[in-house]
Structures are given as structure tokens and as C-alpha cells.
C-alpha atoms as a PDB file:
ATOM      1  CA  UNK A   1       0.000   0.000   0.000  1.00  0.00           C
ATOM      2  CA  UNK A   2       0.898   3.411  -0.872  1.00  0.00           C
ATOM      3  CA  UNK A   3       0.058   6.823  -0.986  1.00  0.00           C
ATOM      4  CA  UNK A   4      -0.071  10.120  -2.812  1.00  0.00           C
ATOM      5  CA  UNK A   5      -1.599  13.532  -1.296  1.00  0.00           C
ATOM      6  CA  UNK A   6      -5.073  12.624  -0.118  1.00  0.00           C
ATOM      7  CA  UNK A   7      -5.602   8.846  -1.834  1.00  0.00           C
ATOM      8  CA  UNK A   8      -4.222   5.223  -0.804  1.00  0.00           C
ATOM      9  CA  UNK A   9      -3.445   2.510  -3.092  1.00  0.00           C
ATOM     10  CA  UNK A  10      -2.728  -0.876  -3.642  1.00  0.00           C
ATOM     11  CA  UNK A  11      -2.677  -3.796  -5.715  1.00  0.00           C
ATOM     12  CA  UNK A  12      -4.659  -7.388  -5.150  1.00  0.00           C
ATOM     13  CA  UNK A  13      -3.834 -10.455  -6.905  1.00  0.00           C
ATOM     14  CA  UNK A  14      -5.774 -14.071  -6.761  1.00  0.00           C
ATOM     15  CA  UNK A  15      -3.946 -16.853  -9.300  1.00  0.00           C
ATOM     16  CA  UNK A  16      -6.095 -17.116 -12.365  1.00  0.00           C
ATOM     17  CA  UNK A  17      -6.410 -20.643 -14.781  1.00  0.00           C
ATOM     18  CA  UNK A  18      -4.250 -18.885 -17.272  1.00  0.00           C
ATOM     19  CA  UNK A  19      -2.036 -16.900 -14.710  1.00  0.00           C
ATOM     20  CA  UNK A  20      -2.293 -14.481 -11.750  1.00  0.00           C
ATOM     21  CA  UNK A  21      -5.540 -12.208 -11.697  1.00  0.00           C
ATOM     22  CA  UNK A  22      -4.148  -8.410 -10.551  1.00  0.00           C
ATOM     23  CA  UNK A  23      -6.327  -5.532  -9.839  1.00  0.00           C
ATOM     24  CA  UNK A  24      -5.296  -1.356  -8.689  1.00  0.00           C
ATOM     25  CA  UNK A  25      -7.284   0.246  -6.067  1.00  0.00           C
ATOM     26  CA  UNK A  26      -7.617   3.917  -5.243  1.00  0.00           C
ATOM     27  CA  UNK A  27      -9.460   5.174  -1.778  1.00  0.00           C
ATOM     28  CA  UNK A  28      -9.990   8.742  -1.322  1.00  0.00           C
ATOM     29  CA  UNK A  29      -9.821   9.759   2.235  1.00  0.00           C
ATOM     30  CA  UNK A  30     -11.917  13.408   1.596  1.00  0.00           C
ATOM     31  CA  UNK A  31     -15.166  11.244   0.859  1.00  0.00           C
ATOM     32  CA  UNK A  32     -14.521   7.747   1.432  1.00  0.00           C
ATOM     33  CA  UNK A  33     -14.588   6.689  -1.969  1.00  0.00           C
ATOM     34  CA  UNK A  34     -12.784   3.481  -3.663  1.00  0.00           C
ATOM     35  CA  UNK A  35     -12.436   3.087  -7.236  1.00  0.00           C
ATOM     36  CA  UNK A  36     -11.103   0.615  -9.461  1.00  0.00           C
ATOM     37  CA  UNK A  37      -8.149   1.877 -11.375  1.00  0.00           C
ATOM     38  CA  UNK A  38      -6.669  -0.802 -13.455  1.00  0.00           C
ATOM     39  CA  UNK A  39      -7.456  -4.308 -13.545  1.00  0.00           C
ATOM     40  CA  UNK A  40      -5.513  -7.546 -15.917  1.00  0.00           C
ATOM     41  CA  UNK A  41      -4.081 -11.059 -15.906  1.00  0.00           C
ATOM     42  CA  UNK A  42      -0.346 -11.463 -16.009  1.00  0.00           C
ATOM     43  CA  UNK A  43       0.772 -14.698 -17.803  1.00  0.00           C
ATOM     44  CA  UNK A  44       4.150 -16.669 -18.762  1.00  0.00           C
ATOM     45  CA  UNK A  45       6.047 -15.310 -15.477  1.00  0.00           C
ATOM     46  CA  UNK A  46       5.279 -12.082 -16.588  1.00  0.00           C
ATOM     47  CA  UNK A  47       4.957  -9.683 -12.562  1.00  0.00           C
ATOM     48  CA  UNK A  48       1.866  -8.014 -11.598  1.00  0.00           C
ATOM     49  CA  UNK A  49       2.224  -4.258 -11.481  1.00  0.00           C
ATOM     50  CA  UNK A  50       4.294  -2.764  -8.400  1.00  0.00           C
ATOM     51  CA  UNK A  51       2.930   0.686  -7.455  1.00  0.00           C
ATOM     52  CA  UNK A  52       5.869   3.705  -7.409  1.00  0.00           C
ATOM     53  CA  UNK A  53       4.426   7.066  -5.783  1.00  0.00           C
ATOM     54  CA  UNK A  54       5.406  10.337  -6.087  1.00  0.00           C
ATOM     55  CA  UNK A  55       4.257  13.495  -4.387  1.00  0.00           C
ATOM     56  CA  UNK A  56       1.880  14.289  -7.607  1.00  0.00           C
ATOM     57  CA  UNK A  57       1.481  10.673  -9.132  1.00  0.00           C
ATOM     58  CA  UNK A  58       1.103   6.894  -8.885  1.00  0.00           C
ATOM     59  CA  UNK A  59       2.838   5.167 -11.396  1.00  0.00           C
ATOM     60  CA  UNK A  60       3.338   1.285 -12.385  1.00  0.00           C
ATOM     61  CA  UNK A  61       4.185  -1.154 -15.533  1.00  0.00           C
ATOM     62  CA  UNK A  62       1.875  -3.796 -17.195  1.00  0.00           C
ATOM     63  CA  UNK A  63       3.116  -6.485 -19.023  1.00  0.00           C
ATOM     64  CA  UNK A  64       0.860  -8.302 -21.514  1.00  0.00           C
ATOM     65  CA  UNK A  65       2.728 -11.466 -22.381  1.00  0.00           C
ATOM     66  CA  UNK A  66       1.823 -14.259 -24.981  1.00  0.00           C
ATOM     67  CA  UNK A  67       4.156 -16.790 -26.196  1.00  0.00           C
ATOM     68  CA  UNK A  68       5.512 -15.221 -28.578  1.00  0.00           C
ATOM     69  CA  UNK A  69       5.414 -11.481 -27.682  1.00  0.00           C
ATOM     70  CA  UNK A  70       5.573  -8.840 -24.669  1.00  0.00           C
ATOM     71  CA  UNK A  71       4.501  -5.699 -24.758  1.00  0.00           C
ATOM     72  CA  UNK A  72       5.071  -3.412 -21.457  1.00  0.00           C
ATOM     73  CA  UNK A  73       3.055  -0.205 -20.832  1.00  0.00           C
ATOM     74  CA  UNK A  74       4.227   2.651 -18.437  1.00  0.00           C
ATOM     75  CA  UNK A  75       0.860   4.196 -16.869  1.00  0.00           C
ATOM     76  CA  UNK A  76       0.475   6.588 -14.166  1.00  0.00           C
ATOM     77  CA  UNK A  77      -2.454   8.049 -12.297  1.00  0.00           C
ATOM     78  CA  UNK A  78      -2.393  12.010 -11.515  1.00  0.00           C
ATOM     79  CA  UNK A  79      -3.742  12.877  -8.731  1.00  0.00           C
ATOM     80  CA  UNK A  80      -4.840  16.800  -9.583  1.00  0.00           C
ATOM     81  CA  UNK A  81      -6.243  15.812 -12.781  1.00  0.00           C
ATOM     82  CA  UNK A  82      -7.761  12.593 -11.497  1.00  0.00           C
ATOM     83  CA  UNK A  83      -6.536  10.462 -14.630  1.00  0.00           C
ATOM     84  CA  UNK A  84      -4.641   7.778 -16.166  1.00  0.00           C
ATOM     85  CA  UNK A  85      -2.096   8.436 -18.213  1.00  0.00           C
ATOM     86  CA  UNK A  86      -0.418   5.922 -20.582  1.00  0.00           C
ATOM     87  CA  UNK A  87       3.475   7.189 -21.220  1.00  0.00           C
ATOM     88  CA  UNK A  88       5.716   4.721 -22.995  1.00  0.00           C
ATOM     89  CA  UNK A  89       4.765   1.282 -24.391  1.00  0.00           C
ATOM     90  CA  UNK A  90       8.137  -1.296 -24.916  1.00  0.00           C
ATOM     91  CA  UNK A  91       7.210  -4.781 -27.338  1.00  0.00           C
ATOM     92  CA  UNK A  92       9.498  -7.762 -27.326  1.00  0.00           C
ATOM     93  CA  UNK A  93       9.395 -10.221 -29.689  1.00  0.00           C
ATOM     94  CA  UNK A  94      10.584 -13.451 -27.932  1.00  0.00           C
ATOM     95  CA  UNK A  95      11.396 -16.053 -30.911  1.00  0.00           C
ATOM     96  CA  UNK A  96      13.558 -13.068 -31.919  1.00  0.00           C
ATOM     97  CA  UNK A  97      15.004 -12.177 -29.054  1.00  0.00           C
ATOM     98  CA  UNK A  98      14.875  -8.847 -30.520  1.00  0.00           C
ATOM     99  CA  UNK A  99      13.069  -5.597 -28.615  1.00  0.00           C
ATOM    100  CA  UNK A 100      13.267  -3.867 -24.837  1.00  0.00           C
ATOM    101  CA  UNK A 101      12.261  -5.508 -21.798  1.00  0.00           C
ATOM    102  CA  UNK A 102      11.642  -2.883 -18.221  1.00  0.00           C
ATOM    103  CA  UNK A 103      12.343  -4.684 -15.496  1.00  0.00           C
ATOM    104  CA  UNK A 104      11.493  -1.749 -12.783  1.00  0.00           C
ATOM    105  CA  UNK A 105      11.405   1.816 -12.971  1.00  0.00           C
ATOM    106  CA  UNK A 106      11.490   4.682 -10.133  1.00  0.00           C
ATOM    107  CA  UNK A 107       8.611   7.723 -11.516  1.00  0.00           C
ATOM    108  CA  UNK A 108       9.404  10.420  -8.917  1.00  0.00           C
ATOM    109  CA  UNK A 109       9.641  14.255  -8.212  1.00  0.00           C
ATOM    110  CA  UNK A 110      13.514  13.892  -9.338  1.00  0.00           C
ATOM    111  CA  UNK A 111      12.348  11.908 -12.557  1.00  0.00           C
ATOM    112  CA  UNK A 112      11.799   8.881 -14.359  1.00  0.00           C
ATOM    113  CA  UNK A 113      14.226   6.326 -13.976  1.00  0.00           C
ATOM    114  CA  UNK A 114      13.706   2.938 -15.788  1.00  0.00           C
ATOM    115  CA  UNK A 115      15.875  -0.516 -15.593  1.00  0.00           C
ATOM    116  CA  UNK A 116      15.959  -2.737 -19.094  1.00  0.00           C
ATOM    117  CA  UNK A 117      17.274  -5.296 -20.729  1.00  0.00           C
ATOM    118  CA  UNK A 118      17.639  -4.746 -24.967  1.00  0.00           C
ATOM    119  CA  UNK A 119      17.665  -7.502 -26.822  1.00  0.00           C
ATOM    120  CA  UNK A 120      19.130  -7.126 -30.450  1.00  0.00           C
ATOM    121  CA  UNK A 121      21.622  -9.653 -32.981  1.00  0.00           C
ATOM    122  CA  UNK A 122      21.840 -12.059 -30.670  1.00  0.00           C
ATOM    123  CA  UNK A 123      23.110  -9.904 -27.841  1.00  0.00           C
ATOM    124  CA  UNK A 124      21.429  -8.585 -24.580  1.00  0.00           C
ATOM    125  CA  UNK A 125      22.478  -5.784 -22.288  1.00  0.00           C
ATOM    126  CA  UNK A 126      20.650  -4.378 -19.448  1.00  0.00           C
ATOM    127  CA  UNK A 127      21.111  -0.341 -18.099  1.00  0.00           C
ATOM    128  CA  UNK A 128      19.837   1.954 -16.079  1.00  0.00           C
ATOM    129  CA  UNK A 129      18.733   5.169 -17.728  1.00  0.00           C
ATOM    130  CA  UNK A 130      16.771   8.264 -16.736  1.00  0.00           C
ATOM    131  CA  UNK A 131      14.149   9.925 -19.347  1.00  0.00           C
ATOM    132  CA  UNK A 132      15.536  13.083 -18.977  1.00  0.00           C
ATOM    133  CA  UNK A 133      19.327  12.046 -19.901  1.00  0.00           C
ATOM    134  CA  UNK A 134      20.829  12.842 -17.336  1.00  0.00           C
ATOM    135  CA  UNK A 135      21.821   9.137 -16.168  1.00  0.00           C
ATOM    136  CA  UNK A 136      22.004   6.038 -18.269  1.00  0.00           C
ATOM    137  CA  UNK A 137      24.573   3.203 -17.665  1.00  0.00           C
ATOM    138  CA  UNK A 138      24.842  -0.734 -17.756  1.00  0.00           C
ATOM    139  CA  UNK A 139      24.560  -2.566 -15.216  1.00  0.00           C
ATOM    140  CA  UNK A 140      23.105  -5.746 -14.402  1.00  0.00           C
ATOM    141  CA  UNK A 141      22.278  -7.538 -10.878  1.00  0.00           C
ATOM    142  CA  UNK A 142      20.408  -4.369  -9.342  1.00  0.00           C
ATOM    143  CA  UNK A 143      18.361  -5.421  -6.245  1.00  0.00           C
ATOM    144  CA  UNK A 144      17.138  -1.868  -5.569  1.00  0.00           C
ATOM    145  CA  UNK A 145      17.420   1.599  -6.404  1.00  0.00           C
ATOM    146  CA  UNK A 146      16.578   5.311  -6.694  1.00  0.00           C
ATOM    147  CA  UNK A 147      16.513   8.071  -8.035  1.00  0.00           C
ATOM    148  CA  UNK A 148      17.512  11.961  -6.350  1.00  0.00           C
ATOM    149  CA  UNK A 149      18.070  15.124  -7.172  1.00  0.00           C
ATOM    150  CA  UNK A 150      22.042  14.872  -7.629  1.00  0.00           C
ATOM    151  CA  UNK A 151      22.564  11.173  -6.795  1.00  0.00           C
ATOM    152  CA  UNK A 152      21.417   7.625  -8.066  1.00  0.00           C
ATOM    153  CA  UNK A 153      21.256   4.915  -5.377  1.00  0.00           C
ATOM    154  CA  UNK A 154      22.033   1.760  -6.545  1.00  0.00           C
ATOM    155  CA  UNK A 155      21.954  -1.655  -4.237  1.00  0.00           C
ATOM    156  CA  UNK A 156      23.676  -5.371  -5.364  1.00  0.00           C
ATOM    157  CA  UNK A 157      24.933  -7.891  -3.639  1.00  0.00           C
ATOM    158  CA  UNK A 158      27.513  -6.838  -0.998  1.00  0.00           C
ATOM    159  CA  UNK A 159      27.348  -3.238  -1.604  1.00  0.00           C
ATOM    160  CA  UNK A 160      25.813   0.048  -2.070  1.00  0.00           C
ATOM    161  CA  UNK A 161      26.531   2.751  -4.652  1.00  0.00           C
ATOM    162  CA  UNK A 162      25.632   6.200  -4.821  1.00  0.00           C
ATOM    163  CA  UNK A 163      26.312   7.638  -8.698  1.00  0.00           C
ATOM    164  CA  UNK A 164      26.793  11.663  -9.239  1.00  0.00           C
ATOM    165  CA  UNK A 165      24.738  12.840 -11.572  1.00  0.00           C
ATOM    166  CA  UNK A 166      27.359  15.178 -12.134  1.00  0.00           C
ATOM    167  CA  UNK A 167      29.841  13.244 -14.203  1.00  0.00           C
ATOM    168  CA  UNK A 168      33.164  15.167 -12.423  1.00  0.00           C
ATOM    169  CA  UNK A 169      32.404  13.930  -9.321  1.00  0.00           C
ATOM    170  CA  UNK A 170      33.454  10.050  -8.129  1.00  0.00           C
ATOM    171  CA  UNK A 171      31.246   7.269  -7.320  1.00  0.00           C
ATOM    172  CA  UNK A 172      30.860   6.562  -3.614  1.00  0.00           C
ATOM    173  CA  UNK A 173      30.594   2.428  -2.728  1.00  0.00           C
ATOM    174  CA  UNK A 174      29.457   1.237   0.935  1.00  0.00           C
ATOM    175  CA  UNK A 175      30.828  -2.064   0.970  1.00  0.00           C
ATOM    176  CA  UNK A 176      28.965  -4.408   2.937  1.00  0.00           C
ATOM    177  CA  UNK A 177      30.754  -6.784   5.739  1.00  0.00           C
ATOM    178  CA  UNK A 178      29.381  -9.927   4.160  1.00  0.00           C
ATOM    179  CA  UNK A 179      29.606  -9.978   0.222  1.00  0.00           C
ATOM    180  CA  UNK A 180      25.640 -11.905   0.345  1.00  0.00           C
ATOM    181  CA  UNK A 181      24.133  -9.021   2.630  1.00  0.00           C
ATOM    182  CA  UNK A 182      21.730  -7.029   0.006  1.00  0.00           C
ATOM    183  CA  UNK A 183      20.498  -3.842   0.267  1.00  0.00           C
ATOM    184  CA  UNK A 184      17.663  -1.604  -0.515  1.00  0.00           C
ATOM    185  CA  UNK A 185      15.171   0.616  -0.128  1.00  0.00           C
ATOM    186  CA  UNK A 186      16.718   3.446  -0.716  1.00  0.00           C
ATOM    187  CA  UNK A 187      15.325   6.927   0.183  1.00  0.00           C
ATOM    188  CA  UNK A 188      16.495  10.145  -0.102  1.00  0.00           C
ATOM    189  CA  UNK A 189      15.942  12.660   2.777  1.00  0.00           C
ATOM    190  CA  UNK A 190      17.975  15.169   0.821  1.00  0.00           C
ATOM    191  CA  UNK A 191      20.045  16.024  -2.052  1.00  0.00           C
ATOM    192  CA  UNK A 192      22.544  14.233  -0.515  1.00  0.00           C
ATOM    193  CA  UNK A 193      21.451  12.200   2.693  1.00  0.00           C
ATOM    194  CA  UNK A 194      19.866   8.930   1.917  1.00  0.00           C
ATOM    195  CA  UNK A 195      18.648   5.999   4.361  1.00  0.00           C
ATOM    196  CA  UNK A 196      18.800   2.268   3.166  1.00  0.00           C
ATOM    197  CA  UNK A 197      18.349  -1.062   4.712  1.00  0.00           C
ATOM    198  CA  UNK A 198      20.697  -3.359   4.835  1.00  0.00           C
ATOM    199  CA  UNK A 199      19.190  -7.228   4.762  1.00  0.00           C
ATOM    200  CA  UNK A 200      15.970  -7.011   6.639  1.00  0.00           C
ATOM    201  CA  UNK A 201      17.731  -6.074   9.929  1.00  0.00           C
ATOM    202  CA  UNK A 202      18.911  -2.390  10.277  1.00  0.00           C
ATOM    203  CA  UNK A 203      18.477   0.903   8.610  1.00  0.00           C
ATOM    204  CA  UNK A 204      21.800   2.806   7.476  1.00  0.00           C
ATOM    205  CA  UNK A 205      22.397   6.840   7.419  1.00  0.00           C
ATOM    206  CA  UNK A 206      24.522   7.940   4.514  1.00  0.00           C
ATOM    207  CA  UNK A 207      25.809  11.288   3.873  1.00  0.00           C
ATOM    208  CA  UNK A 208      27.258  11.244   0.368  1.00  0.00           C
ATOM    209  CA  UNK A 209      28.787  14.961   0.939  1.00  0.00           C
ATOM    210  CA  UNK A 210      31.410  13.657   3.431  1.00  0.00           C
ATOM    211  CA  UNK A 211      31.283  10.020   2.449  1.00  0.00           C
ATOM    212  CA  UNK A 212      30.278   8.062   5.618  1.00  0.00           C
ATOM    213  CA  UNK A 213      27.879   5.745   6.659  1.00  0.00           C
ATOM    214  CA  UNK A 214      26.016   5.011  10.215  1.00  0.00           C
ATOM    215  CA  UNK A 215      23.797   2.704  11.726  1.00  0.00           C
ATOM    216  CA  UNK A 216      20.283   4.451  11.689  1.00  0.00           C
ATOM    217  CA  UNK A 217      18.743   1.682  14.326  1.00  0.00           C
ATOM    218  CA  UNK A 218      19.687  -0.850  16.034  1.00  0.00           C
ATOM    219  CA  UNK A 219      19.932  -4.166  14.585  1.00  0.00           C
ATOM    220  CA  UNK A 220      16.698  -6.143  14.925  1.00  0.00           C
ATOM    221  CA  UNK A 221      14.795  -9.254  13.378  1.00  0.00           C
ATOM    222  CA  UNK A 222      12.653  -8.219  11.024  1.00  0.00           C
ATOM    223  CA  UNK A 223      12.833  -3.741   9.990  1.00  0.00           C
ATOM    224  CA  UNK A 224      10.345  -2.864   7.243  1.00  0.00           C
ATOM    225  CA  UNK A 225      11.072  -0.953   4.286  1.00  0.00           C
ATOM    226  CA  UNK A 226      11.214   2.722   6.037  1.00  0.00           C
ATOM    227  CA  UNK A 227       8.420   5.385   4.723  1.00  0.00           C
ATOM    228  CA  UNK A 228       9.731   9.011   4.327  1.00  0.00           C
ATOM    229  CA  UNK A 229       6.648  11.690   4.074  1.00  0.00           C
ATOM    230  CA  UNK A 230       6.384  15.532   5.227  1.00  0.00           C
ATOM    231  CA  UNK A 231      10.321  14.777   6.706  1.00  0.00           C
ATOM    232  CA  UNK A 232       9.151  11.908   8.860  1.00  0.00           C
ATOM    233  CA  UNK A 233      10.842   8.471   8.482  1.00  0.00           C
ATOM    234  CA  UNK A 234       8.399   5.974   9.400  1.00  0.00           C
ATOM    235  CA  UNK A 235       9.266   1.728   9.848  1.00  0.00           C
ATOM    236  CA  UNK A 236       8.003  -1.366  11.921  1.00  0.00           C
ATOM    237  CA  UNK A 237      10.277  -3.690  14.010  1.00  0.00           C
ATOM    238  CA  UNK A 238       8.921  -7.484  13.823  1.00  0.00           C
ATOM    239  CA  UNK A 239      10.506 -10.070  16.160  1.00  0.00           C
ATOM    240  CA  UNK A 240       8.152 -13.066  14.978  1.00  0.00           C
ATOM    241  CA  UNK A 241       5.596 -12.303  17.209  1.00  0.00           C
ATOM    242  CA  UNK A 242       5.040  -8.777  18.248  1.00  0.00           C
ATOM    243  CA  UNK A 243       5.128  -5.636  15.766  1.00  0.00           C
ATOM    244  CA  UNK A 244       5.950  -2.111  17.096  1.00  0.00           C
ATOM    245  CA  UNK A 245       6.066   0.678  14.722  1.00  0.00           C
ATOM    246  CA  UNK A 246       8.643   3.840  15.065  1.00  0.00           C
ATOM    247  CA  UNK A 247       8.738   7.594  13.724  1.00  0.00           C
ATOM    248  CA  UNK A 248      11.716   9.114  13.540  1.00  0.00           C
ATOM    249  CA  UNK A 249      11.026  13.095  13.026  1.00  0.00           C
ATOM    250  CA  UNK A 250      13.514  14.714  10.542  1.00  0.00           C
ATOM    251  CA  UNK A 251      14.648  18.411  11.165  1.00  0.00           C
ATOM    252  CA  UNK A 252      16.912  20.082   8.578  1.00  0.00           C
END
């Protein structure tokens, strides 16, 4: 579940004979009402949508697959104009091996940031790229990442990285302690202060300015993916039985 200025969403999903059944839902908290905002069947392995929310827009991908063709759509729903918007629509054919596949994208108040795999001659290579130009590189492996105003946050296995936008300035790697720790979740509480979680057990404080990394909390069992809204940074602790839920206010 997610949300953007006065509305809540989220996705439910039933499995289907042909596949898994997948439906959007919007609720407006002013009058209480829920609407159906997308609804569709995702087939041969093909995801159902993940919802990626902005401080204007919800946005997600759908990807129609048959067995010999996908074709991906890019939608979003604005909140202010209270309507769907269909932005980009990627087709590959799979006999070929010849098109663009996204796997995830990040639609936020920084940008649009998208992560794909082209397919063309034989060959495949996956990158990272924003819309606006600003960013594009391979790479392959991601696990997470996002997209800020200066920075892209980037998580694999056994490290974080945190790419300038600004091609002078040097990439800055966290290294992990164990090489099959992952991280993710990524958000950025500034232009260059960003909290991530490391495994499932802490939350990490990076300040990409000076370079340096800190514990955020304390390791635990189970720490959500953290919530940052209206500079509050908002997570639950689970220890298999009980679940306790922490704010953490933000000043600047």
C-alpha cells in the first residue's frame, strides 16, 4: 500500500487458470470513496504491477505477455487531474530475441528512472537510464534503487553505490561486511542524505557529501522498508511475534 496527497493505493492479486488475476485500487480519504483503477491477468512469469508514488502521481508497468510477444506499458495516475495516463509502451518479440524488456522503474519528483534489458543480434544488455538524460549506464544484478536530485542509489549484492549525476564527481561504494548481505530501499531525505536497509535487519544513514555511513537503528529481526513523508521516516520492528512501529522526526 501506498500513498499520494489525499488517496491510498494498492494492488490485489488471486492466481487465475491462465495466470495471476491483478487488480489497482484507489481510496480517497476526503469522501470515502474506492475506485477501481486498473485491472488484468499477467501470464508466462510475466509480474503483476508494483505501485511507485510520487508526491503528484502513482505510477506502475503492465506487461501483456503471450508466447511469442511482450509488450510493457508505463501508466500513471495524476492525482490533480484525477486520470490515467499511458506514457511509454516497450514490445518484445521473444522467438527473436529482438526488442526492450523494463524490469522496474522509479517515476518520482527527481524523474523517471527505468531498468531494461535490450535484446538485439543475438546480444542482450541491461542499463539503467533516466528519461531526462541525465543518467544512463549498464549494469546488471540491481536489487534496488533510486533516483535523487544529484545522486542515483544503486543496491547489489555486498554493496551500495551512490552515482553523481554530475559526471566530475566520483562514485561513492558502501561495501557491505558480508559480500551476500543485500540492500535496498533506498530513500532520499535530501540532495545528498539517503537511508537504506541493509538485509531485513537495520536501517543505514549515509551522507554522500562527506562520504560516511552510520547505523540508523539498532539491529533487529525483522525492519520494514522505512516510509519518508512531510520529513518523517516511518518503519516497523517485527521479532516473529510482536510488531511495534517507530517515527523518527527529521529536522533540517
Amino acid at each position: 500500500m501506498t500513498g499520494v496527497s489525499h488517496y491510498l493505493f494498492w494492488v490485489a492479486s488471486a492466481p487465475a487458470e491462465d495466470g495471476i488475476a491483478w487488480t489497482i485500487h484507489s481510496f480517497n480519504l476526503k469522501n470515502g470513496k474506492q475506485d477501481l483503477l486498473d485491472r488484468g491477468i499477467s501470464r508466462f512469469d510475466a509480474s503483476i504491477p508494483v505501485l511507485d508514488a510520487s508526491t503528484t502521481r502513482l505510477s506502475w508497468l503492465i506487461h501483456d505477455a503471450t508466447a511469442k510477444k511482450t509488450t510493457t506499458l508505463m501508466k500513471s495516475f495524476d492525482v490533480a487531474a484525477d486520470t490515467i495516463i499511458v506514457h511509454e509502451q516497450y514490445d518484445l518479440t521473444k522467438r527473436k530475441q529482438d526488442g526492450i524488456l523494463p524490469f522496474d522503474f522509479r517515476s518520482g519528483d527527481a524523474g523517471r528512472l527505468i531498468h531494461t534489458r535490450t535484446f538485439k543480434d543475438g546480444t542482450k544488455t541491461s542499463r539503467l537510464a533516466s528519461d531526462d538524460g541525465r543518467f544512463q549506464r549498464p549494469i546488471d544484478g540491481l536489487i534496488d534503487f533510486e533516483y535523487g536530485a544529484d545522486y542515483v542509489a544503486t543496491g547489489e549484492e555486498g554493496h551500495a553505490a551512490f552515482l553523481p549525476l554530475d559526471s566530475k564527481q566520483s562514485d561513492f561504494t558502501y561495501e557491505l561486511s558480508d559480500r551476500h548481505s543485500t540492500v535496498d530501499a533506498f530513500r532520499f531525505l535530501s540532495r545528498d542524505r539517503v537511508i537504506f536497509r541493509e538485509n531485513t535487519s537495520q536501517l543505514l544513514y549515509a551522507d554522500l557529501t562527506r562520504g560516511t555511513v552510520a547505523p540508523l537503528t539498532e539491529m533487529e529481526d525483522t525492519t520494514s522498508k522505512p516510509i519518508y513523508v512531510n520529513r518523517t521516516i516511518a518503519y516497523s520492528v517485527s521479532d516473529g511475534q510482536d510488531v511495534t512501529f517507530h517515527v523518527i522526526d527529521v529536522t533540517p
